[in-house]
N, C-alpha and C. Protein backbone atom coordinates (compact mmCIF):
# COMPACT_ATOMS: atom_id res chain seq x y z
N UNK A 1 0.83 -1.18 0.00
CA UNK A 1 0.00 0.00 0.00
C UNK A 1 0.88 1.25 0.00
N UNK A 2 1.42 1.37 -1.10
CA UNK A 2 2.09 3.05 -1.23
C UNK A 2 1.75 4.00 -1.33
N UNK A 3 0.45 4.15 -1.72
CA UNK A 3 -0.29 5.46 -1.87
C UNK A 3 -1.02 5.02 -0.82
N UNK A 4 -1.43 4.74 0.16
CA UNK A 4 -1.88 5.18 1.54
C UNK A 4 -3.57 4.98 1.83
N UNK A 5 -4.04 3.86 0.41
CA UNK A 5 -5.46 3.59 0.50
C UNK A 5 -5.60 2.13 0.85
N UNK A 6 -6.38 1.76 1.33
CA UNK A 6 -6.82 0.33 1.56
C UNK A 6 -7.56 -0.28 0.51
N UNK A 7 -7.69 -1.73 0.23
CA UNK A 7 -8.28 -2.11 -0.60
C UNK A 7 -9.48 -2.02 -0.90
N UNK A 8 -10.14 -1.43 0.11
CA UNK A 8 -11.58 -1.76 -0.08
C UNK A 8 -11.95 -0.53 -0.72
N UNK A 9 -11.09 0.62 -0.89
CA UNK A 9 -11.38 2.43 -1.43
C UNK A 9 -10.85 1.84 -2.61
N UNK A 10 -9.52 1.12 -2.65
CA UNK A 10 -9.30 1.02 -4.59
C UNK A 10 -10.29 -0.23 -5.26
N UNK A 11 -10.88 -1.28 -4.25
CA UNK A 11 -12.04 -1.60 -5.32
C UNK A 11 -12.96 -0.96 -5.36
N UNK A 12 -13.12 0.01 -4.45
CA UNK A 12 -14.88 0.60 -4.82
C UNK A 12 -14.32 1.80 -5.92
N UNK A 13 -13.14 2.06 -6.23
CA UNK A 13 -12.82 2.78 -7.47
C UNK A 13 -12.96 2.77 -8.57
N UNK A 14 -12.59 1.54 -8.50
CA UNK A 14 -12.42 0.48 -9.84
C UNK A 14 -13.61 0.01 -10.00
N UNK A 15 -14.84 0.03 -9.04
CA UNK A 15 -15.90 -0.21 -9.51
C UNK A 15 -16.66 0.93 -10.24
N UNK A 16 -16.32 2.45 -9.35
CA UNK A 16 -16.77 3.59 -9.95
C UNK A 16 -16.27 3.44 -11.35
N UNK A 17 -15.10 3.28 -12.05
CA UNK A 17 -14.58 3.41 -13.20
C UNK A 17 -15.31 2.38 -13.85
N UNK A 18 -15.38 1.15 -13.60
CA UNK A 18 -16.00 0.27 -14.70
C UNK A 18 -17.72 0.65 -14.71
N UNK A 19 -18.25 1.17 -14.06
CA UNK A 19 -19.64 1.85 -14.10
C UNK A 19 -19.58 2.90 -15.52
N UNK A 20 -19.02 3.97 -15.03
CA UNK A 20 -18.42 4.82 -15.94
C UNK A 20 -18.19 4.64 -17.30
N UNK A 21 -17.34 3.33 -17.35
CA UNK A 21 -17.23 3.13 -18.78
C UNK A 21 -18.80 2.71 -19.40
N UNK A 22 -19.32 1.70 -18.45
CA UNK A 22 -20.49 0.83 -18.71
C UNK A 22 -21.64 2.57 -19.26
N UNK A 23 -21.81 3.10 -18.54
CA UNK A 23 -22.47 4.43 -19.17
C UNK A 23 -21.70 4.59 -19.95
N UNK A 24 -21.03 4.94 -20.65
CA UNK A 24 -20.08 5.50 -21.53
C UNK A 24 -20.20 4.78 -22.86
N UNK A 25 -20.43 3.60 -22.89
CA UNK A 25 -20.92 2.84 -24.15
C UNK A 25 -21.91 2.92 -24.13
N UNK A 26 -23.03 2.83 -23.38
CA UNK A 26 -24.75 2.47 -23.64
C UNK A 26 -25.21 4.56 -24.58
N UNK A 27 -24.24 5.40 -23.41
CA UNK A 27 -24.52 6.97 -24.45
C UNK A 27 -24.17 6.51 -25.64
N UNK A 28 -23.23 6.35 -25.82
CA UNK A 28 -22.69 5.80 -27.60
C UNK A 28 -24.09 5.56 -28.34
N UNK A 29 -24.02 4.21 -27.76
CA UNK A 29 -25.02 3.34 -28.68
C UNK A 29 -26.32 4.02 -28.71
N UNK A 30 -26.72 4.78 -27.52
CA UNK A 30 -28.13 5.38 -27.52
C UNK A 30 -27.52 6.79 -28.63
N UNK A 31 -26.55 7.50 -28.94
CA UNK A 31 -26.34 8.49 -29.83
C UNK A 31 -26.25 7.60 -31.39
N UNK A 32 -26.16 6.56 -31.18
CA UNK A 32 -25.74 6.05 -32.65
C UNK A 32 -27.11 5.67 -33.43
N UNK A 33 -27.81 4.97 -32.56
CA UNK A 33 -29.91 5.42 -32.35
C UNK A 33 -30.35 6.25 -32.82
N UNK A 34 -30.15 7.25 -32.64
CA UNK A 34 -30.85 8.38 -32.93
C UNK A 34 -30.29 9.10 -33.78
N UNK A 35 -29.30 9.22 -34.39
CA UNK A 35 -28.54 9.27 -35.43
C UNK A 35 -29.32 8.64 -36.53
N UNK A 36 -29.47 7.61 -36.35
CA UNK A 36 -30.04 6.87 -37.38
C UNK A 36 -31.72 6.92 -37.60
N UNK A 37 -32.51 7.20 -36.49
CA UNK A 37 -33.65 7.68 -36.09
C UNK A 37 -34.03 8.95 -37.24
N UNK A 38 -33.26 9.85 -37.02
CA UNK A 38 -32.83 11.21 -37.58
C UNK A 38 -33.03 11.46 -39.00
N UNK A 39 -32.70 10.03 -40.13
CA UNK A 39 -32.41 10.01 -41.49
C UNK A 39 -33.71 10.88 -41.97
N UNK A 40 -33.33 11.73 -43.26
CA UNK A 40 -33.93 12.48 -43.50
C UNK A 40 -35.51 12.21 -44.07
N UNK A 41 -36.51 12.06 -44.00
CA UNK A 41 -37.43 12.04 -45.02
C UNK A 41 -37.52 12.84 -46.61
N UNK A 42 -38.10 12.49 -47.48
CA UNK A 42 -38.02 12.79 -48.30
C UNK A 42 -39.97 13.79 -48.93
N UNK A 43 -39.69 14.72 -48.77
CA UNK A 43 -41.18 15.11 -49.40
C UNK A 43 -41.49 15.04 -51.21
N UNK A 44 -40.38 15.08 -51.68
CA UNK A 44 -40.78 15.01 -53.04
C UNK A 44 -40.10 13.48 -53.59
N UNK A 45 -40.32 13.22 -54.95
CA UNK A 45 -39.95 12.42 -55.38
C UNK A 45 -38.04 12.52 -55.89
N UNK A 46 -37.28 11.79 -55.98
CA UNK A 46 -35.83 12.07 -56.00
C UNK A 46 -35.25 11.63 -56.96
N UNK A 47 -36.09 10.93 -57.75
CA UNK A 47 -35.81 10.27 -58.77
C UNK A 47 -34.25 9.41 -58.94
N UNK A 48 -34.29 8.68 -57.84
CA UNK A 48 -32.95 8.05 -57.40
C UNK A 48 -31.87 8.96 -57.30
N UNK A 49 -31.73 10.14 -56.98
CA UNK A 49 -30.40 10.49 -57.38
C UNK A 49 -29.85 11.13 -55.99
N UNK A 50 -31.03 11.10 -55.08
CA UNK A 50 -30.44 11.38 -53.48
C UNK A 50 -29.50 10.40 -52.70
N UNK A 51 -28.31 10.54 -52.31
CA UNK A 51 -27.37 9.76 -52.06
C UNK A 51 -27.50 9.13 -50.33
N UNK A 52 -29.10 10.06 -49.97
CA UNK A 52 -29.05 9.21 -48.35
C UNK A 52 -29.83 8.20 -48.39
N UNK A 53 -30.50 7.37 -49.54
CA UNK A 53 -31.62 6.61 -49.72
C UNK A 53 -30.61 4.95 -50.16
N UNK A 54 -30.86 4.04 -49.50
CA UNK A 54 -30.29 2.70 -49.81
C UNK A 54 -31.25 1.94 -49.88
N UNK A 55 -30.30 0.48 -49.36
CA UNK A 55 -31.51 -0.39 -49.53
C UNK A 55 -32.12 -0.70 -48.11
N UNK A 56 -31.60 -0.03 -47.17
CA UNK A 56 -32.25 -0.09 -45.44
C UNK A 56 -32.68 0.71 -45.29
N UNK A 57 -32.80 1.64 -46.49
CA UNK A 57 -33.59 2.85 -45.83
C UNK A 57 -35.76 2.15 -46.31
N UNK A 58 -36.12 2.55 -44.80
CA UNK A 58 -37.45 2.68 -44.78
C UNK A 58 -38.30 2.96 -45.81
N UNK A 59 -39.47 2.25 -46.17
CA UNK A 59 -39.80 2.71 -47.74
C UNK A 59 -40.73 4.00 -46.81
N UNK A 60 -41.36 4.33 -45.58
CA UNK A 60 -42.24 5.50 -45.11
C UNK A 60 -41.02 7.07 -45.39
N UNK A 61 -39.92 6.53 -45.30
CA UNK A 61 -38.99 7.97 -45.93
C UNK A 61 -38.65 8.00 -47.12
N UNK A 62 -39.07 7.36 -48.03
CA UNK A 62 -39.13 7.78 -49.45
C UNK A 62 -40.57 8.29 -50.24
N UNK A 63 -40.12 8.87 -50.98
CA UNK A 63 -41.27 9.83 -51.82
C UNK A 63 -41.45 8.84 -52.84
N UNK A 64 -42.37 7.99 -53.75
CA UNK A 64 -42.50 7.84 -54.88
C UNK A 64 -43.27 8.85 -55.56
N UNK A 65 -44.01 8.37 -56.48
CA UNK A 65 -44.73 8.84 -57.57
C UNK A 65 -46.00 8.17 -57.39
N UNK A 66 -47.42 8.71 -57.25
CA UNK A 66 -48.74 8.35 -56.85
C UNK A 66 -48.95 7.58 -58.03
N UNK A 67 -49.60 6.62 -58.04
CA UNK A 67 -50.54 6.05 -58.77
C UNK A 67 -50.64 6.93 -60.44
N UNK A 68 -51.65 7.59 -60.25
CA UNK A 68 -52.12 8.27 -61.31
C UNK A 68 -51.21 9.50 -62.10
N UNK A 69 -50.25 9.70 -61.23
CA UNK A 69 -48.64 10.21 -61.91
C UNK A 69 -47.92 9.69 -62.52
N UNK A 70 -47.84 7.90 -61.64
CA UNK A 70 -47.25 6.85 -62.75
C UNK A 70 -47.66 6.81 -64.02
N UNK A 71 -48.91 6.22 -64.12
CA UNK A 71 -50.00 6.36 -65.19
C UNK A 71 -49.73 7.44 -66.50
N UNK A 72 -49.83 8.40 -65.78
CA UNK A 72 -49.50 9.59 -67.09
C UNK A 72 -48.11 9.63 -67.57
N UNK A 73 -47.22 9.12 -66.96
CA UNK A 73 -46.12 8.89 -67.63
C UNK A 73 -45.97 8.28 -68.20
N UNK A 74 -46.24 6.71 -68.38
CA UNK A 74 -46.63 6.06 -69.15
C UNK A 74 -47.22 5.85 -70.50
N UNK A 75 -48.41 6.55 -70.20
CA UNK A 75 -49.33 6.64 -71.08
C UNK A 75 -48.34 8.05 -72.01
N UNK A 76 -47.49 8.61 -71.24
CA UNK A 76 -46.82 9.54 -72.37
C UNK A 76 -45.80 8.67 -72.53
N UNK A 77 -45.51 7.94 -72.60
CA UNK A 77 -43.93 7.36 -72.75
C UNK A 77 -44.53 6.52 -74.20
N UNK A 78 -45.73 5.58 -73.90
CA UNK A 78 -46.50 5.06 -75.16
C UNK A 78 -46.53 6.19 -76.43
N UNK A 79 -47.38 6.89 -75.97
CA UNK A 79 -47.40 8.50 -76.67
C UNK A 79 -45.88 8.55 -77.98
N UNK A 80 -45.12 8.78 -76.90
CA UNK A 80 -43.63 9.47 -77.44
C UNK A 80 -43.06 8.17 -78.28
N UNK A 81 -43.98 7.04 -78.27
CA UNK A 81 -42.74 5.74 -78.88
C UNK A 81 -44.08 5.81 -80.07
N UNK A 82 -45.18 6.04 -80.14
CA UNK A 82 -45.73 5.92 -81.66
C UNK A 82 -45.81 7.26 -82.49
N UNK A 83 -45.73 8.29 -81.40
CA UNK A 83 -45.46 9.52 -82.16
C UNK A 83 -44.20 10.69 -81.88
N UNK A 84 -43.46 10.36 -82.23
CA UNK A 84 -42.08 10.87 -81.83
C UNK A 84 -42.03 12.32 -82.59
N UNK A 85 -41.43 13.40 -81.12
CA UNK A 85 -41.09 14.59 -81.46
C UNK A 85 -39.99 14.53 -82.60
N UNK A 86 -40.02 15.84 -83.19
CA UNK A 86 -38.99 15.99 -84.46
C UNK A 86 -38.48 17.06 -83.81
């Protein structure tokens, strides 16, 4: 005992410290949560070219194209292949 403590003050130290750490990872992981919680939604359509959208991203944060938007594209895409602009 050179520094002048008894064992029972340097384990209850060493218990304070391994507590410490033990909080010290669970903040992490609860910041790394919500981080990810956070990802942006999308209000319009992005037409793939937004670089925060993968394949884990949530389909409720992506924008498609409604129904009847699809449709008219379509129906112009038919359009444009029997009657083609000059």
């Amino acid at each position: 005992m050179a520094d002048g403590r008894s064992d029972s003050a340097k384990e209850e130290e060493d218990a304070k410290v391994r507590i410490l750490i033990e909080k010290g990872k669970e903040g992490k992981k609860e910041m790394i949560d919500k981080d990810k919680e956070k990802s942006p939604t999308h209000d319009k359509e992005t037409h793939g070219t937004s670089n925060d959208i993968g394949r884990d991203t949530p389909i409720e944060q992506v924008k498609g194209p409604g129904v009847l938007e699809r449709a008219k594209e379509e129906i112009e895409a038919v359009v444009e292949a029997i009657h083609p602009k000059k």
